[in-house]
PDB file of N, CA and C in Angstrom:
ATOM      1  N   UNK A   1      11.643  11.556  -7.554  1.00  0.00           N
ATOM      2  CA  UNK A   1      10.604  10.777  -8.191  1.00  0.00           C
ATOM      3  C   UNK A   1       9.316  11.595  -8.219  1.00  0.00           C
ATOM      4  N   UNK A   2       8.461  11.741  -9.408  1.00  0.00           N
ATOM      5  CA  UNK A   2       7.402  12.103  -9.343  1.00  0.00           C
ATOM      6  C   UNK A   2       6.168  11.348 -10.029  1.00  0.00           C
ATOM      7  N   UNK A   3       5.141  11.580  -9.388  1.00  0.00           N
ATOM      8  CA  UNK A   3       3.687  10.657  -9.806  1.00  0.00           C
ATOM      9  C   UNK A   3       3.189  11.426  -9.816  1.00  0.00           C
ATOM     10  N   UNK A   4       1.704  10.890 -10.888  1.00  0.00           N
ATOM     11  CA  UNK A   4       0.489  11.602 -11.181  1.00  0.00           C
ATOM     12  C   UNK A   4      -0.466  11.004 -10.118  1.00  0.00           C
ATOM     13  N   UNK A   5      -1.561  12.059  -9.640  1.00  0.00           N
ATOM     14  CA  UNK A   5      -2.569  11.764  -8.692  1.00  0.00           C
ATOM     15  C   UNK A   5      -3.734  12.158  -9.470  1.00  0.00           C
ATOM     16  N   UNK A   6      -4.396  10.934  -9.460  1.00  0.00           N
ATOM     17  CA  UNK A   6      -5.693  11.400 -10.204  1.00  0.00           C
ATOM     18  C   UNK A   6      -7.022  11.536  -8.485  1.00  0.00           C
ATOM     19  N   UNK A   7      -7.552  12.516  -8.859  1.00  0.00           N
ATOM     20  CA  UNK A   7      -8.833  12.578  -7.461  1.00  0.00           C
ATOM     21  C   UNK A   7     -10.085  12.889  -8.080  1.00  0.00           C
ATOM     22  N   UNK A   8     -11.079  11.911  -8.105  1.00  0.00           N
ATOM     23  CA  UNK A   8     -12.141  12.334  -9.236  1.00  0.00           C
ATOM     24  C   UNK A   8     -12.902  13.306  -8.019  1.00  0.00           C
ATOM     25  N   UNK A   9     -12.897  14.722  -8.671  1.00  0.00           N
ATOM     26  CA  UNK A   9     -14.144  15.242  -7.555  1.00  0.00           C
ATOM     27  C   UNK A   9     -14.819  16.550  -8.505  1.00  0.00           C
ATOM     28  N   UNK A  10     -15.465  16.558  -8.437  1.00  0.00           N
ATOM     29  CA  UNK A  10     -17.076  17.904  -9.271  1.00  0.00           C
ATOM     30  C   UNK A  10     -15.658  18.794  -9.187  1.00  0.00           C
ATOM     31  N   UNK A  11     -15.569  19.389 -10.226  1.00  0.00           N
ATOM     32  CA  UNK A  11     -14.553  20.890 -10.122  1.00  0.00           C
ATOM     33  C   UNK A  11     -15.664  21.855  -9.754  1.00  0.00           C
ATOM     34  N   UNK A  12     -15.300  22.989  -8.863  1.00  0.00           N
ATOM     35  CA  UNK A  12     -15.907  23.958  -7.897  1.00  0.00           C
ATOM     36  C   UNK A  12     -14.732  24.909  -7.939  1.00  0.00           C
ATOM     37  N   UNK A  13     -15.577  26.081  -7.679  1.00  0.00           N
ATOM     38  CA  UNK A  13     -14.078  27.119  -7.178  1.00  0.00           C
ATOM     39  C   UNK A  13     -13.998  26.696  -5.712  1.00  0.00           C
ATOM     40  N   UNK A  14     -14.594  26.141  -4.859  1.00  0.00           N
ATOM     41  CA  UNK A  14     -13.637  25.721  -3.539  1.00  0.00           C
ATOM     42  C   UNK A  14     -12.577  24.923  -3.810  1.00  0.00           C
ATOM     43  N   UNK A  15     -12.830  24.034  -4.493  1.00  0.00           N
ATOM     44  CA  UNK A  15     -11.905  22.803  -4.894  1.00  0.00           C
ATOM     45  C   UNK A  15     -10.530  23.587  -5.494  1.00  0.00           C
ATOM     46  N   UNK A  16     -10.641  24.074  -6.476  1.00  0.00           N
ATOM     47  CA  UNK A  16     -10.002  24.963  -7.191  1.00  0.00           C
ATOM     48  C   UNK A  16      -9.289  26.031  -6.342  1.00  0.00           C
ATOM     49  N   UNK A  17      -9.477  26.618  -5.663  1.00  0.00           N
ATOM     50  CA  UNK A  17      -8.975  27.424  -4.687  1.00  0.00           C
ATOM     51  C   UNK A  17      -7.769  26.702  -3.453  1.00  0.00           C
ATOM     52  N   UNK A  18      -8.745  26.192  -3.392  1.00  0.00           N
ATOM     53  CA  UNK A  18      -7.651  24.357  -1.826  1.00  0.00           C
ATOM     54  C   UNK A  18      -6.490  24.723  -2.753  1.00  0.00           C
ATOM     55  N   UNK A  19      -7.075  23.966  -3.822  1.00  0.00           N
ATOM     56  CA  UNK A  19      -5.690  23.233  -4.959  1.00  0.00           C
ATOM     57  C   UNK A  19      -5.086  24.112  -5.305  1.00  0.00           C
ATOM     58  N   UNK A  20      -5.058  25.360  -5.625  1.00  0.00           N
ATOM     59  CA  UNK A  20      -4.355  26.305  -5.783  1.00  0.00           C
ATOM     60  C   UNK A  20      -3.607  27.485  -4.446  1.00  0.00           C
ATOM     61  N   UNK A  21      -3.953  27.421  -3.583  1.00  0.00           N
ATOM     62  CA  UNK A  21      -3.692  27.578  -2.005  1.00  0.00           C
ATOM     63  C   UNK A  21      -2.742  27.141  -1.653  1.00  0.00           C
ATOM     64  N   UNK A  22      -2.315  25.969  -2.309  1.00  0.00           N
ATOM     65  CA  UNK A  22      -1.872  25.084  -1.247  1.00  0.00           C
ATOM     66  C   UNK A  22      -0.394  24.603  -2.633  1.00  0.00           C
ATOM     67  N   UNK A  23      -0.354  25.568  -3.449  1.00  0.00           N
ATOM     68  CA  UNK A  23       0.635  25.503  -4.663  1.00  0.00           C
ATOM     69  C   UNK A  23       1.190  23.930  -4.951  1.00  0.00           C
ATOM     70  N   UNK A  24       0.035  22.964  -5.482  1.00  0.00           N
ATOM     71  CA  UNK A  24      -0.021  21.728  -5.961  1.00  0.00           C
ATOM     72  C   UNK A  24       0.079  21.845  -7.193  1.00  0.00           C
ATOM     73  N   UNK A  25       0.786  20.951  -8.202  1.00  0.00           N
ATOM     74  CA  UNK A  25       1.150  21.652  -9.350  1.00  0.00           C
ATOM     75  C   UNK A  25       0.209  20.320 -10.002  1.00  0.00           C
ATOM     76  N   UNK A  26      -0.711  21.281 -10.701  1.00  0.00           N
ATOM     77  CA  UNK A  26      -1.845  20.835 -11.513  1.00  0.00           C
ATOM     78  C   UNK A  26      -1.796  20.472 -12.436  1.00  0.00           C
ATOM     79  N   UNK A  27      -1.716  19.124 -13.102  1.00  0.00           N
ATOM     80  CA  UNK A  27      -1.304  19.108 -15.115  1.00  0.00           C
ATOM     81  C   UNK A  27      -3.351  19.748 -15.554  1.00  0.00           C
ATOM     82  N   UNK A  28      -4.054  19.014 -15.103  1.00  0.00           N
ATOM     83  CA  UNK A  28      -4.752  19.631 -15.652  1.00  0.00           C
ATOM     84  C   UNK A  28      -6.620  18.976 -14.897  1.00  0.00           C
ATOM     85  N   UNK A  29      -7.703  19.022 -15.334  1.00  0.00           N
ATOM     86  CA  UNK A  29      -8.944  18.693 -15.069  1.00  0.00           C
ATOM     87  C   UNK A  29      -9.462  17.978 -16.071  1.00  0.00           C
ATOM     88  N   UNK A  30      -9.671  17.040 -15.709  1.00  0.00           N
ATOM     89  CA  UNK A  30     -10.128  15.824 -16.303  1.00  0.00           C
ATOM     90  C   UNK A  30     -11.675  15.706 -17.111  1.00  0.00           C
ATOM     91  N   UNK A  31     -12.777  16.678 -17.599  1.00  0.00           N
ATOM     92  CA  UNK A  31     -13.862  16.824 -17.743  1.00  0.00           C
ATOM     93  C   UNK A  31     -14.570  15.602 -18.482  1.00  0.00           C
ATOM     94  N   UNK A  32     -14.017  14.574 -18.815  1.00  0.00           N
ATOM     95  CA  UNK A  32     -14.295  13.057 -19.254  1.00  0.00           C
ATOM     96  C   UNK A  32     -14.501  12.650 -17.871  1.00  0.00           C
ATOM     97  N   UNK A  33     -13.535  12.434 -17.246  1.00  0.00           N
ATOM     98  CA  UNK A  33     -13.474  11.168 -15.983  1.00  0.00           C
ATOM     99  C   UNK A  33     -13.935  12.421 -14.704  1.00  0.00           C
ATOM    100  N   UNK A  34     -14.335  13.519 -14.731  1.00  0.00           N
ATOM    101  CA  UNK A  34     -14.372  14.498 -13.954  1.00  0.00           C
ATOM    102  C   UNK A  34     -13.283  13.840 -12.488  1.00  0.00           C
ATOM    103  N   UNK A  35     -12.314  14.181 -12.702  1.00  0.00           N
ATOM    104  CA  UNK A  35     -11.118  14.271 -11.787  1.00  0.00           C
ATOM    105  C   UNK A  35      -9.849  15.231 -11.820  1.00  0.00           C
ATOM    106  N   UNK A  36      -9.294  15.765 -10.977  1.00  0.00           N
ATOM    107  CA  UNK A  36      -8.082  16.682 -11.019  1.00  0.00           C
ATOM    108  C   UNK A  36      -6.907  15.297 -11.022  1.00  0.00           C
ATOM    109  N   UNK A  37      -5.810  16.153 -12.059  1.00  0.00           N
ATOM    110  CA  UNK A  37      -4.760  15.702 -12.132  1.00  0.00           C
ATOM    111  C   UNK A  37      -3.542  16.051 -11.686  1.00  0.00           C
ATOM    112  N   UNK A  38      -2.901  15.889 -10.230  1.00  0.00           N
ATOM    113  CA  UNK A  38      -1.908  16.414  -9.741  1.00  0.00           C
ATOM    114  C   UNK A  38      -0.786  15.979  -9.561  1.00  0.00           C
ATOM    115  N   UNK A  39       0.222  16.608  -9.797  1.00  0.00           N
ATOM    116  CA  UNK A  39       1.887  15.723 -10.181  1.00  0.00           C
ATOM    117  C   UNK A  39       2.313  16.217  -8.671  1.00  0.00           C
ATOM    118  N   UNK A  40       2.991  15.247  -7.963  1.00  0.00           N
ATOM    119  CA  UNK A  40       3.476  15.150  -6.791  1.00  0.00           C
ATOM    120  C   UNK A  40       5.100  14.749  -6.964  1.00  0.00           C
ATOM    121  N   UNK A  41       5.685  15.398  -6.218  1.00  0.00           N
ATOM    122  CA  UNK A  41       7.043  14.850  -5.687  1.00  0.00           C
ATOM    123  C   UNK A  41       6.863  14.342  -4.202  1.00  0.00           C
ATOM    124  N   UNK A  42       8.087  13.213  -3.745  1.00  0.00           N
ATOM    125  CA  UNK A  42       7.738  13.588  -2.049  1.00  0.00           C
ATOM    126  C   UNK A  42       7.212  14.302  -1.464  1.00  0.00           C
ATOM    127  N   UNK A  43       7.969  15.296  -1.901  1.00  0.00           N
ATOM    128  CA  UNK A  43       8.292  16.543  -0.835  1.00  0.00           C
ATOM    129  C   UNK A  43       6.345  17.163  -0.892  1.00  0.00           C
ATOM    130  N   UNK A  44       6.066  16.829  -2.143  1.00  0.00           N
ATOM    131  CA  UNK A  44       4.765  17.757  -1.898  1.00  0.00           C
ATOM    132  C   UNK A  44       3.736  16.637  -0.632  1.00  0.00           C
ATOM    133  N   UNK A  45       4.012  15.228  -0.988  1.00  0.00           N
ATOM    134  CA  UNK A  45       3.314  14.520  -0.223  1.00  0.00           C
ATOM    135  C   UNK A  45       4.037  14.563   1.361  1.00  0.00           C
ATOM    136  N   UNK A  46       4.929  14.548   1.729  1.00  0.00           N
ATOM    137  CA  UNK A  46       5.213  15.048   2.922  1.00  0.00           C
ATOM    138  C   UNK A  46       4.667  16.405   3.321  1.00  0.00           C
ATOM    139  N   UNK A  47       4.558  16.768   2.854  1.00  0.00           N
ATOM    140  CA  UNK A  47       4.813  18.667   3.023  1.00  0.00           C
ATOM    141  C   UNK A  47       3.321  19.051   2.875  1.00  0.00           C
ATOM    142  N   UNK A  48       2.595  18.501   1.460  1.00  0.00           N
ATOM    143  CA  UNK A  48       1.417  18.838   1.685  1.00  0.00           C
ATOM    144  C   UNK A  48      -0.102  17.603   2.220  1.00  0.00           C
ATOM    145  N   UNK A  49       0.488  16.875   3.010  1.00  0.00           N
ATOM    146  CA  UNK A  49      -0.808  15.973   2.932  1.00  0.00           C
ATOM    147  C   UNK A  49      -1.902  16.275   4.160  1.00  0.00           C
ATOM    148  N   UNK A  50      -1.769  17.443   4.258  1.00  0.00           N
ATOM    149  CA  UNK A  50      -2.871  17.588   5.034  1.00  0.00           C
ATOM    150  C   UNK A  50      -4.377  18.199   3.931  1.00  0.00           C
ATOM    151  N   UNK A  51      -3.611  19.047   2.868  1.00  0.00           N
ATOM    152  CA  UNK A  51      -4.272  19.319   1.121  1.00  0.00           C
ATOM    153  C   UNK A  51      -4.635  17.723   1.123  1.00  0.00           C
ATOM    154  N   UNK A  52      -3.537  16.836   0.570  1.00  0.00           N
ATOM    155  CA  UNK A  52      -3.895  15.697  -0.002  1.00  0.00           C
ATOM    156  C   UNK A  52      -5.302  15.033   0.633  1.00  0.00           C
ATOM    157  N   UNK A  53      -4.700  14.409   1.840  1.00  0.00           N
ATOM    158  CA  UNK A  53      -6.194  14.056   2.675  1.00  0.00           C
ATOM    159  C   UNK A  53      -7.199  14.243   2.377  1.00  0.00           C
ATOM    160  N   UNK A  54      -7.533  15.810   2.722  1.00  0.00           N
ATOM    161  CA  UNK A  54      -8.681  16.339   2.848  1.00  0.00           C
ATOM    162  C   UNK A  54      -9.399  16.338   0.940  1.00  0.00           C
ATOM    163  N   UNK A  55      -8.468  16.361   0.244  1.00  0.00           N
ATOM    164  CA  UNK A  55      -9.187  16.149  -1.148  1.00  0.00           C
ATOM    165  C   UNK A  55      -9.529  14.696  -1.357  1.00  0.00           C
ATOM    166  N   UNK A  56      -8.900  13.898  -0.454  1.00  0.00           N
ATOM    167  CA  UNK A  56      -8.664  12.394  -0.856  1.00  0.00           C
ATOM    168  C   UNK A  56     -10.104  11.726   0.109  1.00  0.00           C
ATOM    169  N   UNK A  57     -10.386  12.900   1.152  1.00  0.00           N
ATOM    170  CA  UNK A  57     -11.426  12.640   1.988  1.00  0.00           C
ATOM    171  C   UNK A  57     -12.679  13.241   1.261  1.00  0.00           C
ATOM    172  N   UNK A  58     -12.694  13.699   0.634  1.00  0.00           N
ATOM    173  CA  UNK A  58     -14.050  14.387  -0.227  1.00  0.00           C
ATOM    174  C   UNK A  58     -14.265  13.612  -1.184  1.00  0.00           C
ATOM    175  N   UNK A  59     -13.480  12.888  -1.911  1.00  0.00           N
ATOM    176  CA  UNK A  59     -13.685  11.726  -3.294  1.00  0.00           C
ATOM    177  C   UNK A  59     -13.808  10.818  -2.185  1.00  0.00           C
ATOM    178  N   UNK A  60     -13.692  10.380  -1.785  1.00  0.00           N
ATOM    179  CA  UNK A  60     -14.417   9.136  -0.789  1.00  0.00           C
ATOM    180  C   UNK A  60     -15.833   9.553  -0.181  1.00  0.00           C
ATOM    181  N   UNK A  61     -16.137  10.396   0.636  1.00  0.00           N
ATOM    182  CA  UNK A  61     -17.519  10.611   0.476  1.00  0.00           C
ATOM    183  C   UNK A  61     -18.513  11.241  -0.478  1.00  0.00           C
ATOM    184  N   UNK A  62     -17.658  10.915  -1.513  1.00  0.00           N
ATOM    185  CA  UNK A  62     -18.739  11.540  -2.435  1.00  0.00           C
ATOM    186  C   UNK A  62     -19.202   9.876  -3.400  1.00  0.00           C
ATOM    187  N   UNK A  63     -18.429   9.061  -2.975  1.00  0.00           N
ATOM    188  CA  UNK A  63     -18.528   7.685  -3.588  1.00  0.00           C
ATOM    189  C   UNK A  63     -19.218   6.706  -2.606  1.00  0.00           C
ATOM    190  N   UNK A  64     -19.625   7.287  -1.659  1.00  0.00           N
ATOM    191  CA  UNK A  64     -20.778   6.727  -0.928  1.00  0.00           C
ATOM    192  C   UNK A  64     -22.087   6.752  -1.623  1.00  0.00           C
TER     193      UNK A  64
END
């Protein structure tokens, strides 16, 4: 099974770098809704959610 993850966050080359580091397979950047669009299988959410989190923890404080 796979899903789309939308994470609205400012694109940056840090951001960009994580996400690419961490071989998350990207459909693309959202420059309307400024959010990354990332297609997940399990395995990436098992495997990578310590990536996930920490991006999932930056769109939350940035919505403070």
């Amino acid at each position: 099974m796979v899903d789309v993850l939308e994470i609205r966050l400012p694109q940056t080359d840090e951001t960009e770098e994580l996400i690419n580091s961490s071989d998350l397979d990207v459909l693309d950047y959202d420059k309307r809704w400024g959010s990354y669009r990332l297609k997940l299988s399990e395995k990436d959410v098992s495997e990578k959610h310590e990536v996930l989190g920490s991006l999932l923890s930056q769109a939350y404080e940035l919505r403070k």
